[in-house]
PDB file of N, CA and C in Angstrom:
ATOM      1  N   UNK A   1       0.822  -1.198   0.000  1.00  0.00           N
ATOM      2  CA  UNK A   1       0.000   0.000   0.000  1.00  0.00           C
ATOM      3  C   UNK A   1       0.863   1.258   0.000  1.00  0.00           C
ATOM      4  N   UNK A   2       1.820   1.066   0.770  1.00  0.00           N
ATOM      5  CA  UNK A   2       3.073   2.548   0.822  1.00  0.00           C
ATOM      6  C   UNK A   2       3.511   2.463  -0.532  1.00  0.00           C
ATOM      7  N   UNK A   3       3.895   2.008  -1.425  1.00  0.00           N
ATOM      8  CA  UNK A   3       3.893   1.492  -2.814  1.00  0.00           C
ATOM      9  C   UNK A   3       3.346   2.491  -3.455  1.00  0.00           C
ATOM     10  N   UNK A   4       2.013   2.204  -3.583  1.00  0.00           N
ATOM     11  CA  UNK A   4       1.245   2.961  -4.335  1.00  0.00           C
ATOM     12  C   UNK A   4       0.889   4.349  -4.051  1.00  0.00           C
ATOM     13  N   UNK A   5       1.227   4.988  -2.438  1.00  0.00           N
ATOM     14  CA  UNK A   5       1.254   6.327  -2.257  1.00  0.00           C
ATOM     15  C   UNK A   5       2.139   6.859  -2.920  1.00  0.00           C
ATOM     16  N   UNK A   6       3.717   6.316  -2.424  1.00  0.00           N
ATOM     17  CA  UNK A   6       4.845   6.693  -2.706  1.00  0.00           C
ATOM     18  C   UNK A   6       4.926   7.287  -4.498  1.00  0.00           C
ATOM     19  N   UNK A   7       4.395   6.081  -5.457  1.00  0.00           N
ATOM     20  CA  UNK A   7       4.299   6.552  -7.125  1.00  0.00           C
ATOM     21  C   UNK A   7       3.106   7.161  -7.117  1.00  0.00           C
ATOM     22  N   UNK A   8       2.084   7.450  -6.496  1.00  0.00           N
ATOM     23  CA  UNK A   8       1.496   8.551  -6.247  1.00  0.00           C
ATOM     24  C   UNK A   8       2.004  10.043  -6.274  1.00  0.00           C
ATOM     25  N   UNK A   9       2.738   9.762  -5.516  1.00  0.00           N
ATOM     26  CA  UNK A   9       3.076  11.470  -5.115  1.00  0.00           C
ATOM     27  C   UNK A   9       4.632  11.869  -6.013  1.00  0.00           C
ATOM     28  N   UNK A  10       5.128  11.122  -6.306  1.00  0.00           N
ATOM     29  CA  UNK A  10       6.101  10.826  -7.439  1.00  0.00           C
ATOM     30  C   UNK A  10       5.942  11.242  -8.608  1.00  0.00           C
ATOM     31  N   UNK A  11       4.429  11.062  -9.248  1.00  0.00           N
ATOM     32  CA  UNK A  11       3.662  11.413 -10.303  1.00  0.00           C
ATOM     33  C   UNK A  11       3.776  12.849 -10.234  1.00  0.00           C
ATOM     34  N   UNK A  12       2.921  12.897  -9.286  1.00  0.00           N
ATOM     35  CA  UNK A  12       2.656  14.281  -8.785  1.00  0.00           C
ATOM     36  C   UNK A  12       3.306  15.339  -8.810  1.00  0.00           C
ATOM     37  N   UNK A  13       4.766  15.166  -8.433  1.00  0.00           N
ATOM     38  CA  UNK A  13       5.528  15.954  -8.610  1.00  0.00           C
ATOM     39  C   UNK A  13       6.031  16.393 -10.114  1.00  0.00           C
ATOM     40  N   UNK A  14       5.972  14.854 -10.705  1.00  0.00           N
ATOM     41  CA  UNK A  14       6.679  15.025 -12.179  1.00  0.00           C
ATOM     42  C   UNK A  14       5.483  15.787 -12.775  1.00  0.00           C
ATOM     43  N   UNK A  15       4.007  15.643 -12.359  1.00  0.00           N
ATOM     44  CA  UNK A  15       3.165  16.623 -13.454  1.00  0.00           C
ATOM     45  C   UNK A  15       3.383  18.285 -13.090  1.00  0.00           C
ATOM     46  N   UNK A  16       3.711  18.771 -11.788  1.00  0.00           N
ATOM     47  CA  UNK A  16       4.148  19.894 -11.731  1.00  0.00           C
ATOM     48  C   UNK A  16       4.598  20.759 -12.189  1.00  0.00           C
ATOM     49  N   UNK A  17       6.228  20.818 -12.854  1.00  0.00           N
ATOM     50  CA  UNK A  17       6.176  21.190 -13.629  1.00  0.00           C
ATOM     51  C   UNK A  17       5.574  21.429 -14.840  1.00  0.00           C
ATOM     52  N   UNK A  18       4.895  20.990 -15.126  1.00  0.00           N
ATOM     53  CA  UNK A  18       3.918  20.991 -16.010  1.00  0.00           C
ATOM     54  C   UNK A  18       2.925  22.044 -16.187  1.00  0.00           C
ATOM     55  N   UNK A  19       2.112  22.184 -14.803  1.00  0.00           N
ATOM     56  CA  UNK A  19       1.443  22.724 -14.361  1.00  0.00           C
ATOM     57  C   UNK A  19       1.552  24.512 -14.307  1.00  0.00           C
ATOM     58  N   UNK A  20       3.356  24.206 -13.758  1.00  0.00           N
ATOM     59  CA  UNK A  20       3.924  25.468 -13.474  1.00  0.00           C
ATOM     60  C   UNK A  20       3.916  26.078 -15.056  1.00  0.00           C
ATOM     61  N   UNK A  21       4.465  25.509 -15.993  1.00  0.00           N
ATOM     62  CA  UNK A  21       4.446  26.001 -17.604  1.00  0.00           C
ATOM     63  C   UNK A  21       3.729  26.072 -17.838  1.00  0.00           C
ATOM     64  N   UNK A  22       2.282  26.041 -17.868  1.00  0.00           N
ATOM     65  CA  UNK A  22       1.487  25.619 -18.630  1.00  0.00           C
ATOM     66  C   UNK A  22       0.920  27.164 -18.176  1.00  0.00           C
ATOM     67  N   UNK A  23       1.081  27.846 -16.832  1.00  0.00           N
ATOM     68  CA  UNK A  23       0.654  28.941 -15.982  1.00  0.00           C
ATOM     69  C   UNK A  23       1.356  30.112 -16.230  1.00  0.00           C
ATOM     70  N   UNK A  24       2.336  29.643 -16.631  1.00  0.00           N
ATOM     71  CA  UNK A  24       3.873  30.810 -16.838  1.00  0.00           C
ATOM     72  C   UNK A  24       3.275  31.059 -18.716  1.00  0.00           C
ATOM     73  N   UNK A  25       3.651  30.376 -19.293  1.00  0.00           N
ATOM     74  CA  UNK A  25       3.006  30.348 -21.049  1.00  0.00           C
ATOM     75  C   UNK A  25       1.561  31.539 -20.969  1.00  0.00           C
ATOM     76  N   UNK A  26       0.679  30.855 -19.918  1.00  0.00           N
ATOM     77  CA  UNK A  26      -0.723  31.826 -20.215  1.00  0.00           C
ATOM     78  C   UNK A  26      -0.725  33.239 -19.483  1.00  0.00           C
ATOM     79  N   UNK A  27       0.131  33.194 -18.639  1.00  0.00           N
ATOM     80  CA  UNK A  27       0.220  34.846 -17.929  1.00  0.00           C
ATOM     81  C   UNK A  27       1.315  35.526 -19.171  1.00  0.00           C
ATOM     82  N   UNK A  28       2.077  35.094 -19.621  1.00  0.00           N
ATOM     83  CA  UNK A  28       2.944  35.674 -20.443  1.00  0.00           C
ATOM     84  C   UNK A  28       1.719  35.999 -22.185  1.00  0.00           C
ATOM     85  N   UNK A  29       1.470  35.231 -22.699  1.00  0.00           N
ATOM     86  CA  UNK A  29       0.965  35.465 -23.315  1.00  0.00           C
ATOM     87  C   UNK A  29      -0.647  36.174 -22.748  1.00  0.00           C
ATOM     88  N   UNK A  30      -1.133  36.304 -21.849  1.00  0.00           N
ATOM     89  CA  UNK A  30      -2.459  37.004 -21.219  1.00  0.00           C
ATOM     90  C   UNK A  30      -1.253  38.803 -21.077  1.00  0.00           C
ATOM     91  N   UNK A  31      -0.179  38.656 -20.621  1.00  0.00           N
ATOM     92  CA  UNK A  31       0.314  40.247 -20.733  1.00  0.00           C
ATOM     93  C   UNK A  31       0.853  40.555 -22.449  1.00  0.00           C
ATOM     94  N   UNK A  32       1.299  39.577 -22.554  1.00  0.00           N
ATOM     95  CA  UNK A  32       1.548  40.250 -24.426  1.00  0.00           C
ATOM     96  C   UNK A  32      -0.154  40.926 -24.864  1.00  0.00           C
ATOM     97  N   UNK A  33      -1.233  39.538 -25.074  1.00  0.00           N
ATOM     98  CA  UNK A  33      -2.487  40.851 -25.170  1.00  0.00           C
ATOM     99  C   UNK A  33      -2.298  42.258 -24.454  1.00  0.00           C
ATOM    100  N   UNK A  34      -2.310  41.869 -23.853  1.00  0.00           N
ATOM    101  CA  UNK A  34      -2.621  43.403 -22.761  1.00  0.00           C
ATOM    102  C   UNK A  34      -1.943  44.123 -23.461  1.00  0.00           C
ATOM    103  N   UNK A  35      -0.346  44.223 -23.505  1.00  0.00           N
ATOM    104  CA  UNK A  35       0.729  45.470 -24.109  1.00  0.00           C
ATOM    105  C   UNK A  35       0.058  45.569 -25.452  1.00  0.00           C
ATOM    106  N   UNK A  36      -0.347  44.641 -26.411  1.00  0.00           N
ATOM    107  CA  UNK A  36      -0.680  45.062 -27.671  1.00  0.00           C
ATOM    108  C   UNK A  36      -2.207  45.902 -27.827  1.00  0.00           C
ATOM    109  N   UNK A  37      -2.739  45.877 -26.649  1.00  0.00           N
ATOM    110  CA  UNK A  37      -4.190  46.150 -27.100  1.00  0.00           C
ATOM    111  C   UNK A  37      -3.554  47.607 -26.588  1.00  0.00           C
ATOM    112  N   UNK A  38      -2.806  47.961 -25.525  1.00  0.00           N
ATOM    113  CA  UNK A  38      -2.443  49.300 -25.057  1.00  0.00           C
ATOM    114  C   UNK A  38      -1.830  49.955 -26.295  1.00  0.00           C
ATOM    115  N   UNK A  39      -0.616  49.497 -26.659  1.00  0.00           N
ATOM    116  CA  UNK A  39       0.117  50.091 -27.669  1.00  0.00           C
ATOM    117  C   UNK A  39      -1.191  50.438 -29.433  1.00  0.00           C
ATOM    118  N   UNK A  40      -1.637  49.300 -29.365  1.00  0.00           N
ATOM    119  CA  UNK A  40      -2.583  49.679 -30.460  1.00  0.00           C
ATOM    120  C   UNK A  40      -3.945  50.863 -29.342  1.00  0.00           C
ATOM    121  N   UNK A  41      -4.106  51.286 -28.217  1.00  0.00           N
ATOM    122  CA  UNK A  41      -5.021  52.295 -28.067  1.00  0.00           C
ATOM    123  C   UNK A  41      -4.454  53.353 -28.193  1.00  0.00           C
ATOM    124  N   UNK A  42      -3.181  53.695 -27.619  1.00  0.00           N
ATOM    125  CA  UNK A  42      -1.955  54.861 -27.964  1.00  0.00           C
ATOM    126  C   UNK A  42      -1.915  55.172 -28.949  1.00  0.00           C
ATOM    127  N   UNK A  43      -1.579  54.216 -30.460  1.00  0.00           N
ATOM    128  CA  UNK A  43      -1.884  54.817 -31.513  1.00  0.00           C
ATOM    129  C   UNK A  43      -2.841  55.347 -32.030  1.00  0.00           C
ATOM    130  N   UNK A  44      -3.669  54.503 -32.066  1.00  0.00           N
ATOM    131  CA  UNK A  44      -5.086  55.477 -32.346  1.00  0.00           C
ATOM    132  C   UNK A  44      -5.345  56.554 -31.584  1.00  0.00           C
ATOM    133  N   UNK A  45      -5.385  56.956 -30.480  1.00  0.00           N
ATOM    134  CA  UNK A  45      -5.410  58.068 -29.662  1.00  0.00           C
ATOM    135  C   UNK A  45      -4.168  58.809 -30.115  1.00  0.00           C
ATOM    136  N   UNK A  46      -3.114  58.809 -30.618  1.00  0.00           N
ATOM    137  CA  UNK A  46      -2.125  59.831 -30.982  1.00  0.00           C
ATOM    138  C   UNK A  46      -2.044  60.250 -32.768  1.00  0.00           C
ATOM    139  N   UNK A  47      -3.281  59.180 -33.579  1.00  0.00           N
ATOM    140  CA  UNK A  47      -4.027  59.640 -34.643  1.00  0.00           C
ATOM    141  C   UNK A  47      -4.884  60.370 -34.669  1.00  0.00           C
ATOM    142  N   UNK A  48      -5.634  60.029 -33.197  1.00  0.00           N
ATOM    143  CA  UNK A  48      -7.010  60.842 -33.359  1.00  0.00           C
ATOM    144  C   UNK A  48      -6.751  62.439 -32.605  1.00  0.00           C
ATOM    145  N   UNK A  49      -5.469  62.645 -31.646  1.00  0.00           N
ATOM    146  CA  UNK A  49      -4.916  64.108 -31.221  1.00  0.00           C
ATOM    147  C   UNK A  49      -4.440  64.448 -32.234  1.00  0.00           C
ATOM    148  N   UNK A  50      -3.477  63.990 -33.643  1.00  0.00           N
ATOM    149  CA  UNK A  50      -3.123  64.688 -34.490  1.00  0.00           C
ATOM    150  C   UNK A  50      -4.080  65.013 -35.391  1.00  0.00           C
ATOM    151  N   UNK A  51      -5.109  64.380 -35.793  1.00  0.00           N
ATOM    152  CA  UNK A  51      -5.871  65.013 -36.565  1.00  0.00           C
ATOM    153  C   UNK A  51      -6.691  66.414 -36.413  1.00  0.00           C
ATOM    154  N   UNK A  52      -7.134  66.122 -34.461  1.00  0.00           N
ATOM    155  CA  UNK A  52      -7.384  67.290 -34.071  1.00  0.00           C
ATOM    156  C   UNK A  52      -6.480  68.190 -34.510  1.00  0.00           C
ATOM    157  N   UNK A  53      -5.432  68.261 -33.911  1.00  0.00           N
ATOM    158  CA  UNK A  53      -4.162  69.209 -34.229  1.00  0.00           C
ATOM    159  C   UNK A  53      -4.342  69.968 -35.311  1.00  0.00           C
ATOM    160  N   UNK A  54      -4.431  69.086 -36.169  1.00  0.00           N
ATOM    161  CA  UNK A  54      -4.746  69.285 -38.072  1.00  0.00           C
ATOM    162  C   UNK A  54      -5.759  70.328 -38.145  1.00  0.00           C
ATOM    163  N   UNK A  55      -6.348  69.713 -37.548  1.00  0.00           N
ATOM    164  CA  UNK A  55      -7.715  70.549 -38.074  1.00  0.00           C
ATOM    165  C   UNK A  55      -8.177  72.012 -37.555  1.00  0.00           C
ATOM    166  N   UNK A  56      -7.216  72.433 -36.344  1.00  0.00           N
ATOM    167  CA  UNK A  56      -7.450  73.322 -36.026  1.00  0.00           C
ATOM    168  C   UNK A  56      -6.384  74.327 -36.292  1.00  0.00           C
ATOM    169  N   UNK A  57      -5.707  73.895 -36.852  1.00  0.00           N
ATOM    170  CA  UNK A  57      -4.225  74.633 -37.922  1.00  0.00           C
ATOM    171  C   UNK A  57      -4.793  75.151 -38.808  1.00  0.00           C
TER     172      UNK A  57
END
């Protein structure tokens, strides 16, 4: 029976890492969205102040 805890928790450990990547991959790619949706609102907002600009020149 200690047997089968023991490759129990053995497992366990080896899926971990796993777990840990699999968490690290989706926060990294969940902040790449983020920076791109910012950097693409900046631009448009520094199109849509220059046009103002424009237009009142």
């Amino acid at each position: 029976m200690t047997e089968h805890f023991t490759g129990h928790n053995k497992a366990r450990l080896e899926a971990s890492p796993n777990r840990f990547f699999l968490a690290c991959a989706i926060l990294a790619l969940s902040m790449a969205l983020l920076m791109s949706a910012a950097l693409a609102g900046t631009t448009a907002f520094r199109k849509e102040w220059q046009f103002a600009s424009d237009a009142r020149v």
